[in-house]
Structures are given as structure tokens and as C-alpha cells.
C-alpha atoms as a PDB file:
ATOM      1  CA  UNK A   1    -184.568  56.913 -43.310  1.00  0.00           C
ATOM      2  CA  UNK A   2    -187.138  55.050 -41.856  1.00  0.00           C
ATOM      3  CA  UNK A   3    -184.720  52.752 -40.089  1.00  0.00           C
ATOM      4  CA  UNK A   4    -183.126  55.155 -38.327  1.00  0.00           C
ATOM      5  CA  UNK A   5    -185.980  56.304 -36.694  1.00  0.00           C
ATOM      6  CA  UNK A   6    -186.657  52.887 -35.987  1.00  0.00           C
ATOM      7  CA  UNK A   7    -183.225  52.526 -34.059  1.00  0.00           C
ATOM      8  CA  UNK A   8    -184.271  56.173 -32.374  1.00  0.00           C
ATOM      9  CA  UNK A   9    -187.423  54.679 -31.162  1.00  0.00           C
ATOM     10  CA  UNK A  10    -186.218  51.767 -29.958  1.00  0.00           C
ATOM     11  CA  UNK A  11    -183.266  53.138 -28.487  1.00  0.00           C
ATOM     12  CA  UNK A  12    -185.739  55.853 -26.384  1.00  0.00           C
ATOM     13  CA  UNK A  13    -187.948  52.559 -25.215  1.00  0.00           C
ATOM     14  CA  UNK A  14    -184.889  50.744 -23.886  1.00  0.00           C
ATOM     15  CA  UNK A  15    -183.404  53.894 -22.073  1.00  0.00           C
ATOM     16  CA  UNK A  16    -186.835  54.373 -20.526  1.00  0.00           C
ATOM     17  CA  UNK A  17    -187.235  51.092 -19.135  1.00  0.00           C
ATOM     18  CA  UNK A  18    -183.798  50.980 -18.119  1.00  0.00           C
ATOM     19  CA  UNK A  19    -183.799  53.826 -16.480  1.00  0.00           C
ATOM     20  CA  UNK A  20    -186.725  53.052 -14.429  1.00  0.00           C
ATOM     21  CA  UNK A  21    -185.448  50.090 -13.180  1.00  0.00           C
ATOM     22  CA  UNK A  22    -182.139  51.676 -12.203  1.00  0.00           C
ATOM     23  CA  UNK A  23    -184.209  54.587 -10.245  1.00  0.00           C
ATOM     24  CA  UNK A  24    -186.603  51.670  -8.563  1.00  0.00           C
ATOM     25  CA  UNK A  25    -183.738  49.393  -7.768  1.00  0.00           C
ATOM     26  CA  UNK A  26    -181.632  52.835  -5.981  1.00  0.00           C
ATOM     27  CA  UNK A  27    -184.613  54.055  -4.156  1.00  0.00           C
ATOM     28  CA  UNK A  28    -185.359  50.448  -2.475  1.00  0.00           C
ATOM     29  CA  UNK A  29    -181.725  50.896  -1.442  1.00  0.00           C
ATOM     30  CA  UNK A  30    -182.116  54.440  -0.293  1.00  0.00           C
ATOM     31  CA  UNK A  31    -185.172  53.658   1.699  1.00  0.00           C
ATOM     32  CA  UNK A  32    -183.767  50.511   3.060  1.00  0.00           C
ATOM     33  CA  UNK A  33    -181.285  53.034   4.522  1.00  0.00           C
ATOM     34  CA  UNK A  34    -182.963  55.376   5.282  1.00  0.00           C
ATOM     35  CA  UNK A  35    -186.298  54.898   6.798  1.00  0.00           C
ATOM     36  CA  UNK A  36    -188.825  57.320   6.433  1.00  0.00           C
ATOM     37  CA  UNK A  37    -190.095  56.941   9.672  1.00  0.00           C
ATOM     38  CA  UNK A  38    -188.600  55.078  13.155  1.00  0.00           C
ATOM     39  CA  UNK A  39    -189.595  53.930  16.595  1.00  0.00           C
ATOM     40  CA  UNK A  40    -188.139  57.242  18.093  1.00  0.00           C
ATOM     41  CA  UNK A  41    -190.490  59.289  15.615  1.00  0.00           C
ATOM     42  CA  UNK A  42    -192.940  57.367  16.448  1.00  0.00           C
ATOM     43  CA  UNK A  43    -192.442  58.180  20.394  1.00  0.00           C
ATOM     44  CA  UNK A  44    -191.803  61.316  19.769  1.00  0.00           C
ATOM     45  CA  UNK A  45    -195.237  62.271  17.620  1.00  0.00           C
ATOM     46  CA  UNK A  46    -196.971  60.165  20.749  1.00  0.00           C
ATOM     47  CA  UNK A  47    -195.189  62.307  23.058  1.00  0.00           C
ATOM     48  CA  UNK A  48    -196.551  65.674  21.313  1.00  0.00           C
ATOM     49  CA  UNK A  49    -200.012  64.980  21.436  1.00  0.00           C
ATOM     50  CA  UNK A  50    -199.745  64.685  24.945  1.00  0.00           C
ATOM     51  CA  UNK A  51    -199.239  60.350  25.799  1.00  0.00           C
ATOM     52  CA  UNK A  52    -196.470  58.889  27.118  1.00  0.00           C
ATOM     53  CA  UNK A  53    -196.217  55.703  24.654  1.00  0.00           C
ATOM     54  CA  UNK A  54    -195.358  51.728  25.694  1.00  0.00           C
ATOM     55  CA  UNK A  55    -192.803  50.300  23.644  1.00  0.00           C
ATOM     56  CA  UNK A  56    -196.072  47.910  22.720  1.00  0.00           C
ATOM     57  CA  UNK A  57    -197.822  50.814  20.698  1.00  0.00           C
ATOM     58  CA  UNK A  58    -194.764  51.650  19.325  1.00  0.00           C
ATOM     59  CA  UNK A  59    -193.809  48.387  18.129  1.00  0.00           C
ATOM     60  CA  UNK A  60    -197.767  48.502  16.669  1.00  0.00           C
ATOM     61  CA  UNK A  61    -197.835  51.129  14.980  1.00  0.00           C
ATOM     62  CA  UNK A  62    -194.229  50.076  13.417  1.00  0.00           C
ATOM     63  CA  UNK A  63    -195.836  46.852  12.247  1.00  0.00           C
ATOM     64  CA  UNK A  64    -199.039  48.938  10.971  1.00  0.00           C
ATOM     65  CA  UNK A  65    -196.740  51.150   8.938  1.00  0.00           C
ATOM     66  CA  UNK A  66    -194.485  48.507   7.523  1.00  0.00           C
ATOM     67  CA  UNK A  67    -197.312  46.531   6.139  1.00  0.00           C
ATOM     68  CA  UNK A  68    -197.952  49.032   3.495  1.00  0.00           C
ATOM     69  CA  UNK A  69    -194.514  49.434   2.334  1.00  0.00           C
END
């Protein structure tokens, strides 16, 4: 009795950790992808509050944003 619930525990543990290391290593993928923000978002949020950007502050912010991946 009390080894099967040893083999249910352990068995929930190891698909837990496996399965968060599946979801982390698709998402990296996904967002590789799939940016969540680019250099033509960028231009056009610039571009709606009323400034026509250089590609220089685009290219900054880009850098500003990718540091905190």
C-alpha cells in the first residue's frame, strides 16, 4: 500500500518537472519566432504619439527591450 503511493508521488513529481521543462523549452521556441514586439511596432507606437522616429531610436529602444528578455 504504501509503495504505491510512493510510485504515485513520485510519478506526479517527475511529470511536473517534465512538463515544465517541455512548456519552457516550446515557449523559447515560440517567442524566438515570434517576437512580441518589432522595429515596425516600434515605429509605428512612435508614429501615434505624434514623432516621426530615426531608425537610431528605433534600434534603441530594440536594444532597451531585448535586454530584459
Amino acid at each position: 500500500m504504501l509503495e504505491n503511493v510512493l510510485y504515485l508521488v513520485g510519478g506526479l513529481v517527475v511529470g511536473i518537472i517534465l512538463g515544465f521543462l517541455l512548456s519552457r523549452i516550446i515557449m523559447k521556441k515560440y517567442l524566438d519566432k515570434n517576437p512580441p514586439i518589432n522595429e515596425k511596432m516600434i515605429e509605428a507606437m512612435m508614429s501615434g504619439m505624434g514623432r516621426k522616429p530615426s531608425q537610431k531610436q528605433v534600434k534603441q529602444v530594440m536594444n532597451q527591450m531585448n535586454r530584459y528578455k
